[in-house]
Protein backbone atom coordinates (compact mmCIF):
# COMPACT_ATOMS: atom_id res chain seq x y z
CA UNK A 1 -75.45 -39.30 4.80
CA UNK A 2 -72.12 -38.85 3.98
CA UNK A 3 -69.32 -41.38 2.93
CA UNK A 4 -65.50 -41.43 2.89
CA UNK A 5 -63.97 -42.18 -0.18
CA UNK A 6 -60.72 -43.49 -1.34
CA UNK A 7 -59.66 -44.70 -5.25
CA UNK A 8 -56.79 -43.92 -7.41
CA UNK A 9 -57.63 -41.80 -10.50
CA UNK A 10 -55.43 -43.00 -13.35
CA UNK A 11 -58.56 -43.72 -15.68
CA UNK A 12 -58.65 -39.75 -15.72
CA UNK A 13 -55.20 -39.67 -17.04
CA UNK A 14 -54.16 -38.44 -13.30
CA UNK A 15 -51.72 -40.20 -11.16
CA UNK A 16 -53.46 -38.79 -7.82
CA UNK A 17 -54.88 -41.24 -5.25
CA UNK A 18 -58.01 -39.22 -3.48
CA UNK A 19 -58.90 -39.44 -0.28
CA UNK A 20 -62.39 -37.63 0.36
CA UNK A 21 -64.50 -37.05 2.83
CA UNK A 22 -65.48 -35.42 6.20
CA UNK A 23 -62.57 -35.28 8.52
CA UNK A 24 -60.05 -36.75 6.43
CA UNK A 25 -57.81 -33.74 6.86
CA UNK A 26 -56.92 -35.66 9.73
CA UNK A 27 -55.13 -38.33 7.56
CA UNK A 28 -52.21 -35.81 6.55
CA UNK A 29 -49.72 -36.79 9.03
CA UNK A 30 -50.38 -40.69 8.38
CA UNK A 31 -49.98 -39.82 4.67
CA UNK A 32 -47.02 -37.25 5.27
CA UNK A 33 -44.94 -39.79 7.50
CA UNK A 34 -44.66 -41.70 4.88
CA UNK A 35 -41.97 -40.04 2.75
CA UNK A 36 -39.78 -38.79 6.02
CA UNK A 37 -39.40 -36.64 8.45
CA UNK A 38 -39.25 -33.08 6.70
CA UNK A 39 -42.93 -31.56 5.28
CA UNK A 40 -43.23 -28.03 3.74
CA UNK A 41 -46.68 -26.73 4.12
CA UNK A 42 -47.46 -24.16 1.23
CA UNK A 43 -50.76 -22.79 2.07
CA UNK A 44 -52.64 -19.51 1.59
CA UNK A 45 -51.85 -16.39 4.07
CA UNK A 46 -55.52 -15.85 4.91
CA UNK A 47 -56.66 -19.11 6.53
CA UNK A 48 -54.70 -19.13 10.08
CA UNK A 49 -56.59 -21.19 11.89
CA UNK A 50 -56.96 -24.07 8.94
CA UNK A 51 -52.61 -23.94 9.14
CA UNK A 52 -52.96 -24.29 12.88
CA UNK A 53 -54.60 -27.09 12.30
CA UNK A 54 -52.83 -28.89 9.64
CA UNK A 55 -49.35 -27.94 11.21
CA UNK A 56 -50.75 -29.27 14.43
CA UNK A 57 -51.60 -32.72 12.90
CA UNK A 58 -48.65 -32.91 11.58
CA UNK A 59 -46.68 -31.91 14.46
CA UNK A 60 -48.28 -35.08 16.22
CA UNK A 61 -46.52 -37.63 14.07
CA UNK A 62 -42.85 -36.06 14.95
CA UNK A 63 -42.54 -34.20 11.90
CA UNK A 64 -40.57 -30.98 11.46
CA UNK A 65 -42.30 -28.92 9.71
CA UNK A 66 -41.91 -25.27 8.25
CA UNK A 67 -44.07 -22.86 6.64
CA UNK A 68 -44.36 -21.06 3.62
CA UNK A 69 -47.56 -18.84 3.58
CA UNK A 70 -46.74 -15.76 1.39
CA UNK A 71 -49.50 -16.64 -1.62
CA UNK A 72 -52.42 -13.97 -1.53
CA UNK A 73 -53.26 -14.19 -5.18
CA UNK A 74 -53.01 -15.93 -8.46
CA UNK A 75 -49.70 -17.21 -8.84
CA UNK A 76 -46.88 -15.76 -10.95
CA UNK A 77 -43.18 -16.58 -11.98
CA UNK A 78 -42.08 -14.15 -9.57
CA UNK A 79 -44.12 -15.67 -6.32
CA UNK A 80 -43.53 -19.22 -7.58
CA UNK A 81 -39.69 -18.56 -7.51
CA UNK A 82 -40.01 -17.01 -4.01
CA UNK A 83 -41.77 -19.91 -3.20
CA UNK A 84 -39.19 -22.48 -4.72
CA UNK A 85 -36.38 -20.66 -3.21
CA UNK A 86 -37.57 -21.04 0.41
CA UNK A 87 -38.63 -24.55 -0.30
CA UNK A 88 -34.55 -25.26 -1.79
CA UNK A 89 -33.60 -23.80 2.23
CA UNK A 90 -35.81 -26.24 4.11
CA UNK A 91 -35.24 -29.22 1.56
CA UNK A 92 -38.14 -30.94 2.55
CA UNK A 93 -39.00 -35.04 2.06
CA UNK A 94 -42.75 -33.83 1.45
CA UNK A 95 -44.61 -30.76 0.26
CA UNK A 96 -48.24 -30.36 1.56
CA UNK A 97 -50.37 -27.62 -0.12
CA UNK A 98 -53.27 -26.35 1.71
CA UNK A 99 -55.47 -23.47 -0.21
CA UNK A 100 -57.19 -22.70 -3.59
CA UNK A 101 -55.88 -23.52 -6.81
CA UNK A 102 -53.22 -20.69 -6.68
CA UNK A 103 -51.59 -22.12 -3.82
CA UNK A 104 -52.32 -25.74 -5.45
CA UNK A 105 -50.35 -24.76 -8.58
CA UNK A 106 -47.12 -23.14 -6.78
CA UNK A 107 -47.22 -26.93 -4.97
CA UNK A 108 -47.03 -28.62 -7.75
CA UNK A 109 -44.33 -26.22 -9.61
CA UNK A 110 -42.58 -25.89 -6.25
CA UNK A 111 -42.58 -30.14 -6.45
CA UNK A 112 -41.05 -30.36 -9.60
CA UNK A 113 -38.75 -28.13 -9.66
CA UNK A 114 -36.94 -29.00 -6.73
CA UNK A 115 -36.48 -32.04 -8.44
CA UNK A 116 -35.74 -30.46 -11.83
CA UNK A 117 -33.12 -27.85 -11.44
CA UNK A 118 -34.38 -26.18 -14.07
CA UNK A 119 -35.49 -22.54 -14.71
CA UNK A 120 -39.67 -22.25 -14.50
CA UNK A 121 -40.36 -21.15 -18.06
CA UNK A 122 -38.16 -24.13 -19.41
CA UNK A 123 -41.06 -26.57 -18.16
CA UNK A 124 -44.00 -24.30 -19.63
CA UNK A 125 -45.74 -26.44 -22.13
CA UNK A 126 -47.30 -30.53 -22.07
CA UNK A 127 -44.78 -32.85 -21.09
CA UNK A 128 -41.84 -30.50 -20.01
CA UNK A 129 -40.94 -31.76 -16.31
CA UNK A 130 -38.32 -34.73 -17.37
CA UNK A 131 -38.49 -36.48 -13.78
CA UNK A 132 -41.05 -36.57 -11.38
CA UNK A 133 -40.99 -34.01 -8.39
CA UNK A 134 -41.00 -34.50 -4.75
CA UNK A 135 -43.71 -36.00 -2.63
CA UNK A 136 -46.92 -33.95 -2.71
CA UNK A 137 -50.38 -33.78 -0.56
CA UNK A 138 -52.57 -31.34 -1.83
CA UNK A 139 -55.63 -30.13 0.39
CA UNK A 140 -57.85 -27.80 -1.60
CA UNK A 141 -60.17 -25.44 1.11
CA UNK A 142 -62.06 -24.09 -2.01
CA UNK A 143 -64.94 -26.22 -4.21
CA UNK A 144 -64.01 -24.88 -7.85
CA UNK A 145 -60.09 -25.54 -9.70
CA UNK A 146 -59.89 -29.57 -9.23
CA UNK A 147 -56.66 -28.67 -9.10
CA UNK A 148 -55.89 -31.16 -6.23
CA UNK A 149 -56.33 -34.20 -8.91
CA UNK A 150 -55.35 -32.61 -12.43
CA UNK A 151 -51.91 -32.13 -13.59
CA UNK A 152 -51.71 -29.43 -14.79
CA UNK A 153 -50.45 -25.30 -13.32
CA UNK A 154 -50.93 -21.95 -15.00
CA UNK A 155 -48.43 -19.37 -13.64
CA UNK A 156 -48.98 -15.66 -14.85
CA UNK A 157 -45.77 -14.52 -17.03
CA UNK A 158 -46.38 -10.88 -17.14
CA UNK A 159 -49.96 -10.77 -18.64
CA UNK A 160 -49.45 -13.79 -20.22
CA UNK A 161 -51.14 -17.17 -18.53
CA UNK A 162 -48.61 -19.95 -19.25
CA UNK A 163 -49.36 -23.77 -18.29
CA UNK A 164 -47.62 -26.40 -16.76
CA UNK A 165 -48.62 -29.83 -18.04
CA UNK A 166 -47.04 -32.82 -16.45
CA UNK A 167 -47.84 -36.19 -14.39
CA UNK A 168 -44.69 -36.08 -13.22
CA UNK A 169 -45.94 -32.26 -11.23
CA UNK A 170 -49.66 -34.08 -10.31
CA UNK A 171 -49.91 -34.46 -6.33
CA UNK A 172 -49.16 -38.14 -4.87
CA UNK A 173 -52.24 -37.37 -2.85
CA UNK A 174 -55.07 -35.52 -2.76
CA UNK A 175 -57.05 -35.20 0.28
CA UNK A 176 -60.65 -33.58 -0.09
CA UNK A 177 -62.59 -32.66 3.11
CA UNK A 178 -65.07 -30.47 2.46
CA UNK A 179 -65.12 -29.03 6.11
CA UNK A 180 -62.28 -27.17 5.30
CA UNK A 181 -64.34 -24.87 2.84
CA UNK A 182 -66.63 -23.88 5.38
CA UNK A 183 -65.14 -20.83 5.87
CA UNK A 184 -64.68 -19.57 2.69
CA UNK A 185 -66.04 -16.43 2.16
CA UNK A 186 -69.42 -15.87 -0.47
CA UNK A 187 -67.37 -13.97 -2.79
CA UNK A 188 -65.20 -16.77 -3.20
CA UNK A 189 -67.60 -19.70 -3.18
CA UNK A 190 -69.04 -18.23 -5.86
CA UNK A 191 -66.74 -17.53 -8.23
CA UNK A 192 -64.65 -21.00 -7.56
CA UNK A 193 -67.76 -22.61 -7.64
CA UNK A 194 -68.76 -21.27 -11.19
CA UNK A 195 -65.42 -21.86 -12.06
CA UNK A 196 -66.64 -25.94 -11.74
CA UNK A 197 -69.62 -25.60 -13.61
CA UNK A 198 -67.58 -24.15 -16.61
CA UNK A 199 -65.51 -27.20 -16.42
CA UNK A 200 -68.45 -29.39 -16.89
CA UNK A 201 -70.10 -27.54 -19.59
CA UNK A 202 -67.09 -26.48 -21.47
CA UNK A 203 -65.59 -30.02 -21.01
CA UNK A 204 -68.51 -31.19 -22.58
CA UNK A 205 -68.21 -28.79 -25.66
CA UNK A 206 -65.02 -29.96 -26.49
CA UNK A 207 -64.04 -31.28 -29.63
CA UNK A 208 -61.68 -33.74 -27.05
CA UNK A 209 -64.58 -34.87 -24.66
CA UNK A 210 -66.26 -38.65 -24.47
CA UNK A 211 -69.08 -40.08 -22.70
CA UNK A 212 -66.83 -40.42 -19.73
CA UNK A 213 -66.21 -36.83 -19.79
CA UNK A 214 -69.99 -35.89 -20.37
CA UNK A 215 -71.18 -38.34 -17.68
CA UNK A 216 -69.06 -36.48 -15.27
CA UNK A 217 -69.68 -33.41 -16.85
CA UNK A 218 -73.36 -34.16 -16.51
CA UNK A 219 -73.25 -34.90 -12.57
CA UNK A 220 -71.58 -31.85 -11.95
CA UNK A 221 -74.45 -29.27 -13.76
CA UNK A 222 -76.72 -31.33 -11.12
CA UNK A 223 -75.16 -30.90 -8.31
CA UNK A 224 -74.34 -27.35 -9.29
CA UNK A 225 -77.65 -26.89 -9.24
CA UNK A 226 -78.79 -28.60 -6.44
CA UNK A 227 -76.19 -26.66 -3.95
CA UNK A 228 -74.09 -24.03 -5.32
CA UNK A 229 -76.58 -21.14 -4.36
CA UNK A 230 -76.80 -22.60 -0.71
CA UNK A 231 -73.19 -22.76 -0.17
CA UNK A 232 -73.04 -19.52 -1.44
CA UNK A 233 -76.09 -18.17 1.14
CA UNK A 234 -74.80 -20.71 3.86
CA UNK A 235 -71.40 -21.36 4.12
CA UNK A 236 -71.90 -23.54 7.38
CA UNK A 237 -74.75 -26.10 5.31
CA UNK A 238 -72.19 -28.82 5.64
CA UNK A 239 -74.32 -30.72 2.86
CA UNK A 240 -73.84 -28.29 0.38
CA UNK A 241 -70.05 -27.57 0.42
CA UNK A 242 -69.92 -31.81 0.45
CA UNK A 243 -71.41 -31.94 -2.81
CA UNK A 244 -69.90 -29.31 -4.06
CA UNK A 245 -66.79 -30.04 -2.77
CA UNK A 246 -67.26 -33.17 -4.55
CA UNK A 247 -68.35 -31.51 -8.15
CA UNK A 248 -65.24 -29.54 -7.80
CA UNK A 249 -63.38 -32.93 -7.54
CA UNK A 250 -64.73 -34.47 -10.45
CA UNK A 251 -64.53 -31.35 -12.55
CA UNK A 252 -60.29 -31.88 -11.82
CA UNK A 253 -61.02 -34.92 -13.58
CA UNK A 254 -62.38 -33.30 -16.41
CA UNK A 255 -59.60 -31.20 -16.46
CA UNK A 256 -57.06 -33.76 -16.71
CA UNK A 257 -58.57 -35.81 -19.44
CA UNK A 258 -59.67 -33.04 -22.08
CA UNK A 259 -59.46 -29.08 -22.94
CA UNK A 260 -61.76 -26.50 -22.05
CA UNK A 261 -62.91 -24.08 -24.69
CA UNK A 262 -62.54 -20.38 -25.56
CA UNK A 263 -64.20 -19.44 -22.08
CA UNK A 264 -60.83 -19.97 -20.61
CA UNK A 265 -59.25 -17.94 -23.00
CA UNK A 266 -61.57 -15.41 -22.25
CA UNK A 267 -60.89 -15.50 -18.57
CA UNK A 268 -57.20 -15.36 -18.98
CA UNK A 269 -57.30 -12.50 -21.54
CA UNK A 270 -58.66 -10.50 -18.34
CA UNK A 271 -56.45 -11.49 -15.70
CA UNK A 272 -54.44 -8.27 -16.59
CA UNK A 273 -57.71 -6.27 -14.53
CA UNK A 274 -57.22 -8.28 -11.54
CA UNK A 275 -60.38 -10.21 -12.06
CA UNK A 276 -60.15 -13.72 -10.89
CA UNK A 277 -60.14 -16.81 -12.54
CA UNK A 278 -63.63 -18.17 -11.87
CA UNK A 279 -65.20 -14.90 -12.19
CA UNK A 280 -63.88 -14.49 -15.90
CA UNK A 281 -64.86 -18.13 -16.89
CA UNK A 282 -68.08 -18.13 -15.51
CA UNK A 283 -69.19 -14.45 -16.90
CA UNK A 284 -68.38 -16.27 -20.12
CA UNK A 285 -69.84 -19.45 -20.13
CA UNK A 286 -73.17 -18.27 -21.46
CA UNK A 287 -71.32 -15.95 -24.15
CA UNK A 288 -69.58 -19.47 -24.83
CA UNK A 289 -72.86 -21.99 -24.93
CA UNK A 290 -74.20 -19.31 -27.45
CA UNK A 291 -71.85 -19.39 -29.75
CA UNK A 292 -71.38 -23.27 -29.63
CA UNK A 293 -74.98 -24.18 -29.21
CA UNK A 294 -75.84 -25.27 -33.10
CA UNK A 295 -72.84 -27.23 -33.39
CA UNK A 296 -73.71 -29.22 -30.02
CA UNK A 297 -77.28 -29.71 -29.70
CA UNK A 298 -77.13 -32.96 -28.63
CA UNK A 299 -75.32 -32.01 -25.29
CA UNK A 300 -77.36 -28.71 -24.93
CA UNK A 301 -80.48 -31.51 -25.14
CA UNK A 302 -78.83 -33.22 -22.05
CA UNK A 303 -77.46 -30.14 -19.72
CA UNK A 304 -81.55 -28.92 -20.71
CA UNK A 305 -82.71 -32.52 -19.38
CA UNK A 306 -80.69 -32.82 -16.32
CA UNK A 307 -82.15 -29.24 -15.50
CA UNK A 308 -85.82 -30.36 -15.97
CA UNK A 309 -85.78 -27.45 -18.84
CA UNK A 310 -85.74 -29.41 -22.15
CA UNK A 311 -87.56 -28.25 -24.99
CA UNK A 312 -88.62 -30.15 -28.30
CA UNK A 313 -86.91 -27.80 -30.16
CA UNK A 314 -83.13 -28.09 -29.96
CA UNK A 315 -82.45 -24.34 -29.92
CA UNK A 316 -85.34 -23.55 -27.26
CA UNK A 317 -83.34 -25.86 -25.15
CA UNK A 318 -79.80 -23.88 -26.20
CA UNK A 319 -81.54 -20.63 -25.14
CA UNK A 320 -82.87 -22.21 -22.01
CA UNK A 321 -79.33 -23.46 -20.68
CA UNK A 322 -78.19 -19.88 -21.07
CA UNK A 323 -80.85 -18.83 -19.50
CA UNK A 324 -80.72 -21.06 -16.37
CA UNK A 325 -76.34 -19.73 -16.42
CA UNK A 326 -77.50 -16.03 -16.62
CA UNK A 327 -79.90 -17.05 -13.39
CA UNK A 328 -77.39 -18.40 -11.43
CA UNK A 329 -74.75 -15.86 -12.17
CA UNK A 330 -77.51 -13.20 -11.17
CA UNK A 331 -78.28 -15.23 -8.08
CA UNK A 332 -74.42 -15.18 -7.07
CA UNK A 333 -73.82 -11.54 -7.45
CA UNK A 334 -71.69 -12.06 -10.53
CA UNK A 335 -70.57 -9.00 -12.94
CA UNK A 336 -73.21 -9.02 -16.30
CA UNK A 337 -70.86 -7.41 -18.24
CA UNK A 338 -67.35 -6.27 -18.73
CA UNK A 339 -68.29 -2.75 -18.23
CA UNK A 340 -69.45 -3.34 -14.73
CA UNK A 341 -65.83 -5.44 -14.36
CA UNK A 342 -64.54 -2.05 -15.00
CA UNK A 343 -62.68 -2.93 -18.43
CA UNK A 344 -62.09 -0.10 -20.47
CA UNK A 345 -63.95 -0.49 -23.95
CA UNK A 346 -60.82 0.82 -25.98
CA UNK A 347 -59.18 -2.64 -24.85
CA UNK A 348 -61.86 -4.60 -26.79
CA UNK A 349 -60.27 -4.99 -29.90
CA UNK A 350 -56.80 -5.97 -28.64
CA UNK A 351 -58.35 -8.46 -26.15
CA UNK A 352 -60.66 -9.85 -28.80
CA UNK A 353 -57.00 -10.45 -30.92
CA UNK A 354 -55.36 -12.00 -28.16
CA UNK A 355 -57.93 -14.51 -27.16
CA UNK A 356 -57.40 -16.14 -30.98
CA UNK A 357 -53.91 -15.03 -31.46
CA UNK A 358 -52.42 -16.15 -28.06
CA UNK A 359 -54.77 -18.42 -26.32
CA UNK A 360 -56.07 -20.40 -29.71
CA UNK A 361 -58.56 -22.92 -29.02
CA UNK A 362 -58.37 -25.71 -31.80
CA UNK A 363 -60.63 -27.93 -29.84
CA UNK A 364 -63.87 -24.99 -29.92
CA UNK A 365 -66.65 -26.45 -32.26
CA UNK A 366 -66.96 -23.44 -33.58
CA UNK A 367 -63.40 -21.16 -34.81
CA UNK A 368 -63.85 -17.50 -34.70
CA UNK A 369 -61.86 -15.27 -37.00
CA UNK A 370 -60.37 -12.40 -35.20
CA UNK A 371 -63.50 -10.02 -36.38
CA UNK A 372 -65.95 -12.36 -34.90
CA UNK A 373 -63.93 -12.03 -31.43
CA UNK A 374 -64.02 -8.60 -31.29
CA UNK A 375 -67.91 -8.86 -31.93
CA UNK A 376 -67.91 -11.07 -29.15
CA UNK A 377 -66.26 -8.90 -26.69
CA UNK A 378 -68.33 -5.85 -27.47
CA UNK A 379 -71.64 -8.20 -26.74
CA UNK A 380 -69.56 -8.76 -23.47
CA UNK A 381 -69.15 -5.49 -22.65
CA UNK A 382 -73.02 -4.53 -22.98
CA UNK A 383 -73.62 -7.73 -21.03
CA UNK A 384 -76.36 -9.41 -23.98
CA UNK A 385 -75.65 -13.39 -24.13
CA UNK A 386 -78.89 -13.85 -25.09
């Protein structure tokens, strides 16, 4: 039923080879012994028993190896440089990161800057990491960022999300098996796994997409869903977290070859509340199909098709798609508005100002003026996307 996979993905614009499939975690200390003798595993604190394992596999092939394990949330300048300042102790010939895309991006920055001696903010921005860092495995154990094959990080500085663009930070490896997101909690699976269907639909509302893009893009809102409610229900329905273990994959792809859309800029507007990355950009995706639907029938015609919920009528179909998102996101338990997400309504206006003012989104079919945002964010609050 299930295969193992291995291809490089530079026609994504990502220099990562993948390695995916059941059990291929086991191929980290082959790939590790590779580039010496030293490996730093940077992996989340909450999953003890999935470092056991990896430290034990590596431990097999006569590597030393040392442990960072201090990342418990989204990453920041602060934790990356307490991260980068253990790995500059150990000096290590490989860095293997083992967690969600948090732990993912303080790999990759970690990577490069060990390389770069540089200060983190100096590399903030496309194209910013002169040489290219360190050996790096990455080993995602959640189905949502992609982060494993992208290139890109976004460290918190302050309030402010900040990104990391660079091949020369992108993992060496990536190694995908999706047995390592059994036991991810439901909470989780749902909001990382939301998190990949707004890569495929925003991806595909881009003013920077292609048929590449919306083929992949397409795939992914299948397999979404096919088998994001029964990972979320059953985390052990090994079937499941394969294919969406997979989706997640190819929506890393996406990530690395075009932009997402204001959705993002949404989500990282309310990172300030604590409220997690795939939660904010999935509570937003049908805000963000609504407001982009008349300028992209055409795709709204194909995410309808793919969903057996296509209509004659262009916008019937629009309305449809949002109506499938609001489903699902009331199937996994997710927030309906920003009022139940416990933001304070008096913020709306200076949220609304720095979604366009500080997270602009040139590539968005559709521009909104500053007035239109703050529209936007009071239908948010109410929770009405339809």
């Amino acid at each position: 039923m299930y295969s193992h996979w291995l291809f490089s993905s530079y026609i994504f614009h990502s220099p990562t080879r993948l390695i995916f499939g059941l059990g291929t975690r086991k191929m980290v200390s082959s790939e590790a012994s590779k580039y010496g003798k030293k490996a730093l595993i940077i992996i989340d604190g909450n999953i003890e028993a999935i470092k056991k394992e990896i430290e034990g596999y590596l431990e097999q092939s006569s590597l030393k190896v040392d442990i960072y394990d201090k990342i418990y949330s989204e990453p920041t300048v602060e934790s990356v440089n307490d991260a980068l300042k253990y790995a500059r102790s150990i000096e290590p010939d490989v860095i293997i990161g083992v967690g969600g895309g948090s732990t993912l991006d303080t790999a990759k920055v970690v990577s490069g800057l060990l390389i770069n001696r540089m200060d983190i903010r100096e590399i903030f921005g496309v194209d910013r990491v002169p040489r290219k860092g360190i050996p790096l495995i990455l080993m995602p154990t959640t189905a949502g960022t992609g982060s494993e094959v992208d290139r890109t990080a976004v460290i918190s500085d302050g309030y402010i999300k900040k990104v990391v663009i660079s091949h020369n930070i992108a993992a060496d490896t990536a190694i995908v098996d999706p047995e390592l997101t059994v036991s991810c909690p439901p909470k989780v699976t749902a909001f990382t796994g939301i998190d990949t269907l707004t890569h495929a639909i925003e991806g595909m509302i881009s003013l920077t997409s292609s048929p590449l893009i919306d083929a992949l893009a397409l795939e992914i809102v299948r397999l979404v869903d096919k088998y994001l409610r029964r990972a979320y229900y059953n985390g052990r329905d090994i079937e499941a977290r394969f294919y969406m273990s997979f989706a997640a994959t190819l929506g890393g792809f996406i990530l690395s070859s075009t932009t997402m859309v204001y959705g993002h800029s949404i989500s990282y507007t309310l990172s300030r509340y604590k409220i997690p990355h795939g939660l904010g950009t999935g509570f937003a995706l049908p805000y963000i199909v609504k407001i982009n639907a008349d300028l992209v029938q055409e795709k709204m015609l194909r995410i309808a098709s793919i969903l057996n919920i296509e209509d004659k009528d262009p916008r019937r179909s629009s309305r449809k798609v949002i109506e499938w998102i609001t489903q699902l996101l009331q199937d996994l338990r997710i927030p309906r508005s920003l009022r139940e997400m416990g933001i304070p309504r008096e913020d709306l206006k200076n949220l609304a100002r720095e979604m366009i003012e500080v997270y602009p989104r040139p590539n968005n079919p559709r521009q909104l003026t500053i007035e239109e945002a703050e529209k936007l964010y009071e239908e948010m609050w109410d929770g009405t996307p339809t």
